[in-house]
C-alpha atoms as a PDB file:
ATOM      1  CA  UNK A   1      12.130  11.039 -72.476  1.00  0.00           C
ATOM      2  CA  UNK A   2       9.032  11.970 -70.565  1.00  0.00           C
ATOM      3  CA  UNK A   3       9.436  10.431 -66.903  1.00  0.00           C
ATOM      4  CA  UNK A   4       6.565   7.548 -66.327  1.00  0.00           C
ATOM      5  CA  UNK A   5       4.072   9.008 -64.119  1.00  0.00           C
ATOM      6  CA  UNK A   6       2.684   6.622 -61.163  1.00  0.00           C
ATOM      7  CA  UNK A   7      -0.492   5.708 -60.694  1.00  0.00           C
ATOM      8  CA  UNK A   8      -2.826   7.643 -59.121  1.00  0.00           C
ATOM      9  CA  UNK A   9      -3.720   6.270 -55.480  1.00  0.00           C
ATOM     10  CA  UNK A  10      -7.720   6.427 -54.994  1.00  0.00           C
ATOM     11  CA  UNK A  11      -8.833   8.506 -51.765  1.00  0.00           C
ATOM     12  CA  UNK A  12      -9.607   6.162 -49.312  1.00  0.00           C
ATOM     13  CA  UNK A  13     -13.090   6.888 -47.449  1.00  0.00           C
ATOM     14  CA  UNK A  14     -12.544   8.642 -44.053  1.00  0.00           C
ATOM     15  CA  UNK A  15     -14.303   6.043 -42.422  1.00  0.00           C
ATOM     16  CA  UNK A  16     -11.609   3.598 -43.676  1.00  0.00           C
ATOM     17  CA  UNK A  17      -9.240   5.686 -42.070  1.00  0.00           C
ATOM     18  CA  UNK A  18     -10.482   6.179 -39.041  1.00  0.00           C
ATOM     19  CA  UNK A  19     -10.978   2.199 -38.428  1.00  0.00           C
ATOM     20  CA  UNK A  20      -7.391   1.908 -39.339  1.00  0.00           C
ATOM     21  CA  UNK A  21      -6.495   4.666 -36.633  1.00  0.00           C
ATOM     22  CA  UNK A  22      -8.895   2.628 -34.168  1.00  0.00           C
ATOM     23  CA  UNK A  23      -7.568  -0.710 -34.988  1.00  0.00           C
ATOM     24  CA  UNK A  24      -4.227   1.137 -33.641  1.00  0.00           C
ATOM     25  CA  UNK A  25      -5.635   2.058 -30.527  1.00  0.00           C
ATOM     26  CA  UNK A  26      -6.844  -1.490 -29.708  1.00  0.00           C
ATOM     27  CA  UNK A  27      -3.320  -3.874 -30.596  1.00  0.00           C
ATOM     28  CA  UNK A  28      -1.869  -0.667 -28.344  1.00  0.00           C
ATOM     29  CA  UNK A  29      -3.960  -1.437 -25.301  1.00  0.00           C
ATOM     30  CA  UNK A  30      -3.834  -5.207 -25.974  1.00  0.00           C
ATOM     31  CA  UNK A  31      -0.324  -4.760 -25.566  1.00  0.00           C
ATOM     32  CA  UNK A  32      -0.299  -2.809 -22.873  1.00  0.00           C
ATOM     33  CA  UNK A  33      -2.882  -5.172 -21.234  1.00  0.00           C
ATOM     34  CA  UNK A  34      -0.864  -8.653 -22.301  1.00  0.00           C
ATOM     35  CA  UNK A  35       2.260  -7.026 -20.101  1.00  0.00           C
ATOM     36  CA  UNK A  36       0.414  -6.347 -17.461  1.00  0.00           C
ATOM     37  CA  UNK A  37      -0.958  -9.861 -17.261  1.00  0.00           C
ATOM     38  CA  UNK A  38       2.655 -11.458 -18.073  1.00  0.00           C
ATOM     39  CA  UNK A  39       4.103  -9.162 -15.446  1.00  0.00           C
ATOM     40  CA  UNK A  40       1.126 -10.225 -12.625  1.00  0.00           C
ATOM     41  CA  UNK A  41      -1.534 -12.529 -14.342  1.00  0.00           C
ATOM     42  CA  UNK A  42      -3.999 -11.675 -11.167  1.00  0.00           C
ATOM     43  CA  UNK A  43      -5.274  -8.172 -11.866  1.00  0.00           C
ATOM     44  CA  UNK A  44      -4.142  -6.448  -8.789  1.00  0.00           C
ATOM     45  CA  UNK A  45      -5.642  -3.808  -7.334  1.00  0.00           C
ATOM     46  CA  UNK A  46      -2.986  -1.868  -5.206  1.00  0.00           C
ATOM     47  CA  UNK A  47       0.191  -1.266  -6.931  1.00  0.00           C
ATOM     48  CA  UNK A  48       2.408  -4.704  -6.879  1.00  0.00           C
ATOM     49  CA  UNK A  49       6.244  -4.600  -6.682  1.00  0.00           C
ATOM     50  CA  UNK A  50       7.513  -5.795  -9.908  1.00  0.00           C
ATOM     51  CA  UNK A  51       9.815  -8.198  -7.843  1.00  0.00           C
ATOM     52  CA  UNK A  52       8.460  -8.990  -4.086  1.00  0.00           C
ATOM     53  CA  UNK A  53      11.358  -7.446  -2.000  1.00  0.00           C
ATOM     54  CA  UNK A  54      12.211  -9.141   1.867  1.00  0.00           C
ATOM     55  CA  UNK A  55      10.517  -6.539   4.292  1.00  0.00           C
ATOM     56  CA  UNK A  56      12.242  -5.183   6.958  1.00  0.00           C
ATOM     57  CA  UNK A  57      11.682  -6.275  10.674  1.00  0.00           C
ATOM     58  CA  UNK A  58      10.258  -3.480  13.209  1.00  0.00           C
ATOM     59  CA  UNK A  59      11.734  -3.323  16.150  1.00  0.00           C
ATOM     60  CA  UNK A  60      10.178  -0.888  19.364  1.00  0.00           C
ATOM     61  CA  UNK A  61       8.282  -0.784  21.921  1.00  0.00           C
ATOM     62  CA  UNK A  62       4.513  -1.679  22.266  1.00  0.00           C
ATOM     63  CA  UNK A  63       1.709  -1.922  25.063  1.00  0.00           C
ATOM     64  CA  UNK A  64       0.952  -5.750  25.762  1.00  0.00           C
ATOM     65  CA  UNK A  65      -1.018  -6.803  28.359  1.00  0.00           C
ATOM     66  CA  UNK A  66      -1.074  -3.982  29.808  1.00  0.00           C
ATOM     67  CA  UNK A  67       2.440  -3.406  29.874  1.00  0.00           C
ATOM     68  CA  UNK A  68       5.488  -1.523  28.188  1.00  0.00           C
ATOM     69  CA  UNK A  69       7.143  -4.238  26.384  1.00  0.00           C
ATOM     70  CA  UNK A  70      10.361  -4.767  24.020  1.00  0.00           C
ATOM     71  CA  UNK A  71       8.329  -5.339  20.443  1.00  0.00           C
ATOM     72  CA  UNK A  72      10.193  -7.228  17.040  1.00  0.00           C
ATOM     73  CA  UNK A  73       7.567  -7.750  14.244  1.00  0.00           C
ATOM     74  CA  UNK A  74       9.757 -10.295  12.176  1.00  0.00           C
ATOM     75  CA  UNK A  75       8.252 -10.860   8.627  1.00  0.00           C
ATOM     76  CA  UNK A  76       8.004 -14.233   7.216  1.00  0.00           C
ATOM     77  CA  UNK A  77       5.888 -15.610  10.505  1.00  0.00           C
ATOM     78  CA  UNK A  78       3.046 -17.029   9.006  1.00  0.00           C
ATOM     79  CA  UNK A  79       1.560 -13.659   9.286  1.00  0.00           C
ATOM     80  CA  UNK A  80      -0.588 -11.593   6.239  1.00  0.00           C
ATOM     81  CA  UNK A  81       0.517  -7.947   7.418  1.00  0.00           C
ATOM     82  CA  UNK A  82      -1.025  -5.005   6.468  1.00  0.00           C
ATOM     83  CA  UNK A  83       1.799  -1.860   7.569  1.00  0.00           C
ATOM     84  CA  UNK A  84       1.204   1.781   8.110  1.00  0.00           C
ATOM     85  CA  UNK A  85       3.380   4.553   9.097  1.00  0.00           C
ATOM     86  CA  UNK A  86       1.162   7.542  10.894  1.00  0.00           C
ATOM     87  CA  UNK A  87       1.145   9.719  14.319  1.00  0.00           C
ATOM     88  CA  UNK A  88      -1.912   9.942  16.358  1.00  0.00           C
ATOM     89  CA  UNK A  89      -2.365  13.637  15.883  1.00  0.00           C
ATOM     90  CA  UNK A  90      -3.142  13.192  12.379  1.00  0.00           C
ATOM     91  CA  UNK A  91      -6.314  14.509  11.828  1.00  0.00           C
ATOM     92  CA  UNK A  92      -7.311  12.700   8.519  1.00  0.00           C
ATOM     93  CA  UNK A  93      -4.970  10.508   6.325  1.00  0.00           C
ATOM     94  CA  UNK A  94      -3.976   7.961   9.628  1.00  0.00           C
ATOM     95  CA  UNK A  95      -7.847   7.660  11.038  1.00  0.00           C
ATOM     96  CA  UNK A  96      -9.155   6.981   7.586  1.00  0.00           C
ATOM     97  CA  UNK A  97      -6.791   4.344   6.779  1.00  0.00           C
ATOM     98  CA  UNK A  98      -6.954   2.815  10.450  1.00  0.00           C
ATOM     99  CA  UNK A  99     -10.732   2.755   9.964  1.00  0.00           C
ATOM    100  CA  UNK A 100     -10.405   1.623   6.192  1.00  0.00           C
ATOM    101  CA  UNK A 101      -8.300  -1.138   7.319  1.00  0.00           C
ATOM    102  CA  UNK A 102     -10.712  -2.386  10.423  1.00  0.00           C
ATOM    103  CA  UNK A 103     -13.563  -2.476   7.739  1.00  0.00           C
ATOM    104  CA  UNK A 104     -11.399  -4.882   5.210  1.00  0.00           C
ATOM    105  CA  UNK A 105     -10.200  -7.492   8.191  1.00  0.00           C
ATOM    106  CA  UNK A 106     -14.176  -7.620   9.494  1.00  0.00           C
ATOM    107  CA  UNK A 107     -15.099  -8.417   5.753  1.00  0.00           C
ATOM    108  CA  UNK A 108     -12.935 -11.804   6.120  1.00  0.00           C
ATOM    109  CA  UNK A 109     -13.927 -14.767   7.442  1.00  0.00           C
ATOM    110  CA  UNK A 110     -12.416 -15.494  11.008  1.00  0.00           C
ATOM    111  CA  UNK A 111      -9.823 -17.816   9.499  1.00  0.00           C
ATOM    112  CA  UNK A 112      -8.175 -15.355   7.301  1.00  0.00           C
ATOM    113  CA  UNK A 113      -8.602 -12.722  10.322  1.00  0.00           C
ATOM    114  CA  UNK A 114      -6.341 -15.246  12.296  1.00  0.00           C
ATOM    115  CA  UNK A 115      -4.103 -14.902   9.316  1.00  0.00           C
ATOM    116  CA  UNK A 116      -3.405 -11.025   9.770  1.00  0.00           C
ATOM    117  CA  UNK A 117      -2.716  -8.277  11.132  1.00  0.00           C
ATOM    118  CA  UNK A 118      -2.026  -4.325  10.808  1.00  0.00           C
ATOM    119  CA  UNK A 119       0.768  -2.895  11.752  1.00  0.00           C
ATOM    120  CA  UNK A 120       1.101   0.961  13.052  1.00  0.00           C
ATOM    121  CA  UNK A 121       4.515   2.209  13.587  1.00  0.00           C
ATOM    122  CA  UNK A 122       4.409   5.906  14.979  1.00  0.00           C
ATOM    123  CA  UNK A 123       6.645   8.551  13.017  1.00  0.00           C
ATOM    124  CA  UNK A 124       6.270  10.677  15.871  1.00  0.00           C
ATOM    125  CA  UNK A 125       8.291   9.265  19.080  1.00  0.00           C
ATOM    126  CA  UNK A 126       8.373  12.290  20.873  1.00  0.00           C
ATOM    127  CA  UNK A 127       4.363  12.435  21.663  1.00  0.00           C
ATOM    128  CA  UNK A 128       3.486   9.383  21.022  1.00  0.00           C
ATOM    129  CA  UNK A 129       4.401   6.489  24.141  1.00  0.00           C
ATOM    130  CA  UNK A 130       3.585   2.487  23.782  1.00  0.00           C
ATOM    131  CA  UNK A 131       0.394   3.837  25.611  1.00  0.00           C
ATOM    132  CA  UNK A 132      -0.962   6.661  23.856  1.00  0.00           C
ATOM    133  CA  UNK A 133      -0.418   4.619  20.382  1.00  0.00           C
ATOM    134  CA  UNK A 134      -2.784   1.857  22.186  1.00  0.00           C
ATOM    135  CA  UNK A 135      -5.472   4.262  23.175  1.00  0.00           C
ATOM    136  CA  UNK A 136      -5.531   5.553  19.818  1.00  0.00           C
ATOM    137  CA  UNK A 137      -5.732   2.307  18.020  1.00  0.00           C
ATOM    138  CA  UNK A 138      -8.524   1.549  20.480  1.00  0.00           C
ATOM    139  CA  UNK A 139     -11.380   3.677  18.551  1.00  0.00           C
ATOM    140  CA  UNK A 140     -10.290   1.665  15.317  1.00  0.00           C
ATOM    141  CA  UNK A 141     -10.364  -2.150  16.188  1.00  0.00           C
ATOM    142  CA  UNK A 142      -7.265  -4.219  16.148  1.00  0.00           C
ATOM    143  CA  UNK A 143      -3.938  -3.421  15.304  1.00  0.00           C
ATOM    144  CA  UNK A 144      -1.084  -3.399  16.675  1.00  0.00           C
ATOM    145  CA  UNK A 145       1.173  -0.284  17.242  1.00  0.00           C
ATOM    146  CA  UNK A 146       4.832   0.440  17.943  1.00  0.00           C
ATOM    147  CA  UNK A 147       6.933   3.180  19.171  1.00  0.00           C
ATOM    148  CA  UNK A 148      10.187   3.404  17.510  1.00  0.00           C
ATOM    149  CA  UNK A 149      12.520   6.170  18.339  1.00  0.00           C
ATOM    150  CA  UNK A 150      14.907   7.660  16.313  1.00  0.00           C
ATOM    151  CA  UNK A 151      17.594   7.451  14.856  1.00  0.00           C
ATOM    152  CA  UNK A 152      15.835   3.056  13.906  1.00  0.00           C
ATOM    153  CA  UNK A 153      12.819   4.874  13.029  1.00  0.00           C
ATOM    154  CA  UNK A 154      14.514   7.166  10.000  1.00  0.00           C
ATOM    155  CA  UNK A 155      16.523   3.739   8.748  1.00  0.00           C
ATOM    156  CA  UNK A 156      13.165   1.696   9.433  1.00  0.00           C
ATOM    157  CA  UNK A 157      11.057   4.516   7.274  1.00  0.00           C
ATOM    158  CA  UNK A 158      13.707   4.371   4.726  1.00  0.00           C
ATOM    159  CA  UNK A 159      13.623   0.373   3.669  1.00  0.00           C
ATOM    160  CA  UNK A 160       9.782   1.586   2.731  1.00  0.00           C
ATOM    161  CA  UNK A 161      10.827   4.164   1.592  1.00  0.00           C
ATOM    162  CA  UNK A 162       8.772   5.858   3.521  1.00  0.00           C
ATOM    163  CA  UNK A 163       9.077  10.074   4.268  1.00  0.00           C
ATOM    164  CA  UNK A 164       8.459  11.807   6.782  1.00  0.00           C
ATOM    165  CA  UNK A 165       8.927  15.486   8.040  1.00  0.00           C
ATOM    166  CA  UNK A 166       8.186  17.932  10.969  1.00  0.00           C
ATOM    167  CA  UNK A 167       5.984  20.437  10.077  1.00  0.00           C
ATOM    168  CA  UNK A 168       5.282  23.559  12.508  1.00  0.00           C
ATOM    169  CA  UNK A 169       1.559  24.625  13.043  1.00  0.00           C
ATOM    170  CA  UNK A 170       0.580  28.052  13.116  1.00  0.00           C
ATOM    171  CA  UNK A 171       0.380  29.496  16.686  1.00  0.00           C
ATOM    172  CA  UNK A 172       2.235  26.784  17.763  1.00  0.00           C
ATOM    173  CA  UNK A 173       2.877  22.598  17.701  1.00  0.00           C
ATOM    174  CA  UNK A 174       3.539  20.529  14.494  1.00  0.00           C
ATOM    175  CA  UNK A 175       2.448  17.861  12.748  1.00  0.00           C
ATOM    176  CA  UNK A 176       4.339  15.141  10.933  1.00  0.00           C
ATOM    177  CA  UNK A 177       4.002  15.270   6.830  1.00  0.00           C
ATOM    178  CA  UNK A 178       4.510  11.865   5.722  1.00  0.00           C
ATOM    179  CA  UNK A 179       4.259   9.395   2.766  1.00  0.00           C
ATOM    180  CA  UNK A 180       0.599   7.608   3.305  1.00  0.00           C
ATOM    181  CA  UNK A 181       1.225   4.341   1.694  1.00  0.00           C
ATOM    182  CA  UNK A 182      -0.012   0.929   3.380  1.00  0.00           C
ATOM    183  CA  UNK A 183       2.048  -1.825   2.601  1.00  0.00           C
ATOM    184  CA  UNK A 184       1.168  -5.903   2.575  1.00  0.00           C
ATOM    185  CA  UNK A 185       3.815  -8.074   3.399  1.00  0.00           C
ATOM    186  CA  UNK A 186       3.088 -11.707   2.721  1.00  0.00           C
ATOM    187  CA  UNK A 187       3.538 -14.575   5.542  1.00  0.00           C
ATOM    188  CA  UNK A 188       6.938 -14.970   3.692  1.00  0.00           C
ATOM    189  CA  UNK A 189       8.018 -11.514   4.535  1.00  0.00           C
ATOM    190  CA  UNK A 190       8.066 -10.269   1.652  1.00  0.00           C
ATOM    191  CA  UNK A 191       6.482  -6.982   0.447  1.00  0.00           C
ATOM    192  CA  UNK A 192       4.071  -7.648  -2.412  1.00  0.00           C
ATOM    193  CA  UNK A 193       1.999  -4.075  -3.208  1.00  0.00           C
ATOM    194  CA  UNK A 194       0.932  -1.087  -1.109  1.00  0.00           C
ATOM    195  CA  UNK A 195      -2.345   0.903  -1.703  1.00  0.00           C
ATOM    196  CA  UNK A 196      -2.399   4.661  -0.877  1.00  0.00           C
ATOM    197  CA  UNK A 197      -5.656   5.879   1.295  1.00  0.00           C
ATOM    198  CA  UNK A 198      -7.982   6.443  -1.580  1.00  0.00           C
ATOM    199  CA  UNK A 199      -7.918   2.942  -2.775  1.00  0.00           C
ATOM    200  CA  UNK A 200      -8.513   1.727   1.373  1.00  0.00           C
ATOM    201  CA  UNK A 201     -11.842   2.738   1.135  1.00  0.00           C
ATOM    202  CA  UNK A 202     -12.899  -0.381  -1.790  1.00  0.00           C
ATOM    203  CA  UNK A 203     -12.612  -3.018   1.152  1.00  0.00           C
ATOM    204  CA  UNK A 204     -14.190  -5.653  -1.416  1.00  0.00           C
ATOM    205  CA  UNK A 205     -11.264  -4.947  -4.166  1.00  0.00           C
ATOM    206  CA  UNK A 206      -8.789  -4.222  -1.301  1.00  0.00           C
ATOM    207  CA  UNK A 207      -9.900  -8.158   0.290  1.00  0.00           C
ATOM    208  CA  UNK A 208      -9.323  -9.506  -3.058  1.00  0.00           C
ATOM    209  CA  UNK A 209      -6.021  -8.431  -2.890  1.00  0.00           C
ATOM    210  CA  UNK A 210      -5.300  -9.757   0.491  1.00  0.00           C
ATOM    211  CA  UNK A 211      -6.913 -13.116  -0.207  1.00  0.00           C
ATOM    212  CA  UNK A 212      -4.890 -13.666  -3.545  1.00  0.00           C
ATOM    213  CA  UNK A 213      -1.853 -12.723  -1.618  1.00  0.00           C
ATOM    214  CA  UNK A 214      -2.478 -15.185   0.878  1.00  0.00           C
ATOM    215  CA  UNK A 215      -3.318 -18.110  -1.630  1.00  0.00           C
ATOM    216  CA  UNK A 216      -0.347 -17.416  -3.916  1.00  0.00           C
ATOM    217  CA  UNK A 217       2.404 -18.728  -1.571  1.00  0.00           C
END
């Protein structure tokens, strides 16, 4: 017996195709967009941590008043902080993001300036006293800095997972190679995204982050 031969299928136009293929594309992205907005319904800017993790305190030395002074920045103080690990012979990644961050608290209104603060901790002890970090800061605004020495300062940089590494400069010196990440910890303590130096420099996106932050608790 002759096998039954099927039906011919009719060509379907390309065009029909290619709406298929781009009706494809779009429940993709919508997918991709609907876990984005389960996993942090406020579209975020800087790059949130899936599950806000308790920030660790920083403990140094700092220049108040005028004077050398024991330091403890202890998260969860009522305090919006913005935290950034840098030397002050950096010659681009630290000044940018000092100055980036100046611009972005002088775009808030005074009472969510009262509400924060930046935080510089030095990842170079050696060179850098309580008062040279304070001079530097200086030609950027207002932030606070600390000096902690090591072996605190490696276990510090490594709750932030921060890195950091001495470098030697031709014809002599060094510089410090180091991750260039600024975190925000919420006034919780708790560390809810970081932004890296390129994204700084939006302060009206990088505000918007800091104001949701500080209406969400």
């Amino acid at each position: 017996m002759t096998p039954a031969i099927p039906p011919l299928v009719p060509n379907r136009p390309w065009y029909v195709s290619a709406l298929v293929a781009l009706l494809a594309v779009f429940v993709l992205l919508g997918g991709v967009w609907a876990y984005t907005r389960v996993r942090s319904p406020f579209p975020y800017y800087g790059t949130i941590y899936d599950t806000p993790l308790p920030a660790s305190p920083v403990t140094g030395l700092s220049l108040i008043s005028g004077q050398v002074t024991p330091y403890t920045f202890t998260p969860g103080q009522g305090q919006t902080t913005a935290l950034f690990f840098g030397f002050t012979h950096c010659p681009d990644i630290c000044p940018a993001t000092l100055a980036y961050l100046e611009r972005v608290r002088r775009a808030m209104t005074p009472g969510q300036q009262a509400k924060f603060q930046v935080l510089f901790v030095s990842l170079d002890p050696d060179r850098d006293t309580p008062q040279k970090i304070a001079d530097y800061l200086n030609y950027f605004g207002h932030a606070r800095g600390v000096q902690v020495k090591e072996p605190a300062l490696a276990a510090l940089a490594r709750s932030y997972a921060v890195s950091y590494v001495k470098a030697p400069l031709p014809g002599g010196g060094y510089q410090i190679n180091h991750t260039g990440a600024t975190f925000l910890i919420d006034a919780s303590g708790r560390k809810r995204l970081l932004w890296d130096v390129t994204q700084l420099s939006d302060t009206r996106r990088v505000v918007r982050d800091i104001r949701q932050v500080m209406g969400s608790l």
